[in-house]
C-alpha atoms as a PDB file:
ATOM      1  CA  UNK A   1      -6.009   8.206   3.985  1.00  0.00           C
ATOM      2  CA  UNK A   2      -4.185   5.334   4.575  1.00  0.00           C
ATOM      3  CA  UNK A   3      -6.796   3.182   2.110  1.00  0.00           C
ATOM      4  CA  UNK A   4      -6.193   6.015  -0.740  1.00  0.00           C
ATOM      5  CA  UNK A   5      -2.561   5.649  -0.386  1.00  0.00           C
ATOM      6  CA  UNK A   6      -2.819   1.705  -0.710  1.00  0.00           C
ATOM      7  CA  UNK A   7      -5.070   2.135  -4.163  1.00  0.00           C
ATOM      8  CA  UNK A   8      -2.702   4.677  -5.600  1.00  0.00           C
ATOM      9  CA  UNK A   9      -0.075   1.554  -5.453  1.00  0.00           C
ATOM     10  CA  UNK A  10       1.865   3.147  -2.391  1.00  0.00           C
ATOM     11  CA  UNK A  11       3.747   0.253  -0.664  1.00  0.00           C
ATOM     12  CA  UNK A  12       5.099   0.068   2.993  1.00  0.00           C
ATOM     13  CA  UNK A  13       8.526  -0.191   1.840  1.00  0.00           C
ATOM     14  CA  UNK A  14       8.395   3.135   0.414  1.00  0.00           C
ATOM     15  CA  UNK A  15       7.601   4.878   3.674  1.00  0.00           C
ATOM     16  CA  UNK A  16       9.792   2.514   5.720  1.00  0.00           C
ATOM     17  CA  UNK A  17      12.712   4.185   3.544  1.00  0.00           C
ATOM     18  CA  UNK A  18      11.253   8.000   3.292  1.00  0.00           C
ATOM     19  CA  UNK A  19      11.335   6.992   7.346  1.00  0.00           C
ATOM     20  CA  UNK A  20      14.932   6.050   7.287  1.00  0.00           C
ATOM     21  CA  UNK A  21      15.813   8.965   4.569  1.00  0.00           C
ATOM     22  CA  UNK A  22      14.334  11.412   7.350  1.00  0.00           C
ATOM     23  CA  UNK A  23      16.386  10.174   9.895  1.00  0.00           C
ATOM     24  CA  UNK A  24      19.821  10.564   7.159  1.00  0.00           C
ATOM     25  CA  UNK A  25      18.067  14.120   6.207  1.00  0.00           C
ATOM     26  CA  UNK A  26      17.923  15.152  10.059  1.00  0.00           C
ATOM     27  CA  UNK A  27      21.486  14.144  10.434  1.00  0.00           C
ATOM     28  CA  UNK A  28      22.696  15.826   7.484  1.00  0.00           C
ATOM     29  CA  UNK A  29      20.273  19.578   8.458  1.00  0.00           C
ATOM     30  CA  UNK A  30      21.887  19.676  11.701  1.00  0.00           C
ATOM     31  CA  UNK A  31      25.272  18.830  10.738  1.00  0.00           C
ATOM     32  CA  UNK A  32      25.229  21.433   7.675  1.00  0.00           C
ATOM     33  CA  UNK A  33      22.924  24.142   9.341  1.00  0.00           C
ATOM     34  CA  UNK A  34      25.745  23.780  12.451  1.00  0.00           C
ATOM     35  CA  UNK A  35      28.838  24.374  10.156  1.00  0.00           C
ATOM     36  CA  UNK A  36      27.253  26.763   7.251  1.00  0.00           C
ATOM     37  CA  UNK A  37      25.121  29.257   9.804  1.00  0.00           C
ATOM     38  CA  UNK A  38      26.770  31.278  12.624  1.00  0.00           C
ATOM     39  CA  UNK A  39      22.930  31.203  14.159  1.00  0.00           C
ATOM     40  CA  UNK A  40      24.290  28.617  17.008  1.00  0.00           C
ATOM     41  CA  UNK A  41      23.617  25.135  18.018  1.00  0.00           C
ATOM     42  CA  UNK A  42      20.524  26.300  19.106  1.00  0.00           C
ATOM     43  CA  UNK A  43      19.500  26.755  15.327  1.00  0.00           C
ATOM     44  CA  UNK A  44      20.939  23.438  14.545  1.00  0.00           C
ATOM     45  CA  UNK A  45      19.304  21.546  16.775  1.00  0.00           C
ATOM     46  CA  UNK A  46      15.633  22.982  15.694  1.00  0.00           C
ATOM     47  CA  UNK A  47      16.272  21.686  11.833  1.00  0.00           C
ATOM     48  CA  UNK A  48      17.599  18.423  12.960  1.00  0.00           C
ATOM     49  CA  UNK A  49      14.410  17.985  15.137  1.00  0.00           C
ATOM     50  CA  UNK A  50      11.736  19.446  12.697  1.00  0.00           C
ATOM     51  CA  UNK A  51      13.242  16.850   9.656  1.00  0.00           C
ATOM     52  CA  UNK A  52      13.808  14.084  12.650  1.00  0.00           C
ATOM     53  CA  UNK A  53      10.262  14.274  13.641  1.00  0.00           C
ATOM     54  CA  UNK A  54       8.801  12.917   9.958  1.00  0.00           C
ATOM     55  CA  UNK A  55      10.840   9.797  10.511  1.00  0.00           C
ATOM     56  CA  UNK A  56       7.743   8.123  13.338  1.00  0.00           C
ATOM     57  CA  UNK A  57       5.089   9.559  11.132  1.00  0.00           C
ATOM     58  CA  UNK A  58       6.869   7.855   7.775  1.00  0.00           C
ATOM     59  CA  UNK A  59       7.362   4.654   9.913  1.00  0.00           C
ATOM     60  CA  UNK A  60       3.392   4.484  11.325  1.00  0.00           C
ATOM     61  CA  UNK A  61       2.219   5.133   7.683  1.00  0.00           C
ATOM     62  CA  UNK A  62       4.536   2.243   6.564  1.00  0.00           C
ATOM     63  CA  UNK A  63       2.940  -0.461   9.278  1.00  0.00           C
ATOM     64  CA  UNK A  64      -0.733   1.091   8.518  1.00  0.00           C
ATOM     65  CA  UNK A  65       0.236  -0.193   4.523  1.00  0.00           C
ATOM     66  CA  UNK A  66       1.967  -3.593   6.002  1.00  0.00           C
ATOM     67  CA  UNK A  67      -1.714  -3.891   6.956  1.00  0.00           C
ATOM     68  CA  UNK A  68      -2.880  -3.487   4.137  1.00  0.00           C
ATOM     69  CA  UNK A  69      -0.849  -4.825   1.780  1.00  0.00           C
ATOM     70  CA  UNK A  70      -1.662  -8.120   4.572  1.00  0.00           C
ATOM     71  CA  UNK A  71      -5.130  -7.893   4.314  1.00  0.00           C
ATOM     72  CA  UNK A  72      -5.154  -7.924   0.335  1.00  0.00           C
ATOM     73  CA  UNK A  73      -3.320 -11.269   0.665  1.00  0.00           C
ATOM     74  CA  UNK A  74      -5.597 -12.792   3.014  1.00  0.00           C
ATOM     75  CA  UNK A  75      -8.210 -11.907   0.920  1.00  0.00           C
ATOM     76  CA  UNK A  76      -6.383 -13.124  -2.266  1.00  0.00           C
ATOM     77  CA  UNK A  77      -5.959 -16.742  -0.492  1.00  0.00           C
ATOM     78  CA  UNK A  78      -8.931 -16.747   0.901  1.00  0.00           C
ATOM     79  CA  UNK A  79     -10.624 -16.448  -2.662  1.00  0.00           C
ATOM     80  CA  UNK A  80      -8.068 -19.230  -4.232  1.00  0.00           C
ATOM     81  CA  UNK A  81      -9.072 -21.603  -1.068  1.00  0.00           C
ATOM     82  CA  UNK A  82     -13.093 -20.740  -1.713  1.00  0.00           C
ATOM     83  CA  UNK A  83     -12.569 -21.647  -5.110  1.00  0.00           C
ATOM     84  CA  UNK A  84     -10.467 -24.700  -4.957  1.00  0.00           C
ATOM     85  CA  UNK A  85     -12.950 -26.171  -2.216  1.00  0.00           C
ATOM     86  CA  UNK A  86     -16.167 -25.460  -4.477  1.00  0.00           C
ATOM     87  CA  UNK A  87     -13.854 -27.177  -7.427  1.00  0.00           C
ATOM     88  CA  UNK A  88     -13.568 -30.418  -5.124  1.00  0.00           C
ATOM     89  CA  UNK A  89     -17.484 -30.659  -4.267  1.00  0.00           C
ATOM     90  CA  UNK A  90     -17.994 -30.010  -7.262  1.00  0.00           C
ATOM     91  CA  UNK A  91     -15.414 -33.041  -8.992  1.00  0.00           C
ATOM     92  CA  UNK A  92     -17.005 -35.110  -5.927  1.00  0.00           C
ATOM     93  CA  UNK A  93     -20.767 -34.484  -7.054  1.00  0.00           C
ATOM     94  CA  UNK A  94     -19.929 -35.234 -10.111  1.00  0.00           C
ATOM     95  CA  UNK A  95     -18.358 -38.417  -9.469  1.00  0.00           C
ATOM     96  CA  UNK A  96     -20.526 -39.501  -7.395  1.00  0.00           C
ATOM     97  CA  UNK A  97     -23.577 -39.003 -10.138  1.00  0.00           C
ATOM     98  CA  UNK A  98     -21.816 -41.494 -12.121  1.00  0.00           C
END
C-alpha cells in the first residue's frame, strides 16, 4: 500500500500534516459536539477520540513514505556514483592506451 501511495506521488509531508490536521479536527469535534449537542460529555469525548485516533495512523504512513522517499535517493546517488566511477576507469583506460 505504502509502495502504491509513493508511485501515485504521495509525499510524507502530506500525511505528517493530515496527522497534525487530525489532531486540530479532534480538538475542534469535541469542542463543537460538547457545546452544539445536549448528548453529554460522554458524546463529546467519543468524536474527539474516533477523529484523534487517525492522527498515529496518518503519522506511521508518513515515516513508511520518509522511507521511501529515502530509499529513492539512495538509489538516485548510488546510480550518479556507479556512473561517475565507470567515467573515471574509463578516462584512465583511455589515458593510459595513449
Amino acid at each position: 500500500m505504502i509502495n502504491t501511495l509513493h508511485k501515485w506521488g504521495i509525499k510524507s509531508n502530506f500525511m505528517y500534516t493530515a496527522g497534525i490536521g487530525s489532531v486540530g479536527l479532534a480538538f475542534a469535534a469535541w469542542a463543537a459536539s460538547n457545546r452544539l449537542e445536549d448528548a453529554g460529555l460522554e458524546r463529546a469525548d467519543r468524536w474527539g477520540i474516533f477523529i484523534g485516533e487517525w492522527a498515529p495512523t496518518f503519522f506511521a504512513m508518513g515515516l513508511a513514505l520518509r522511507m521511501e522517499e529515502t530509499r529513492d535517493e539512495y538509489k538516485k546517488e548510488a546510480a550518479e556514483h556507479r556512473a561517475q566511477t565507470e567515467e573515471r576507469a574509463a578516462t584512465s583506460r583511455a589515458a593510459a592506451m595513449r
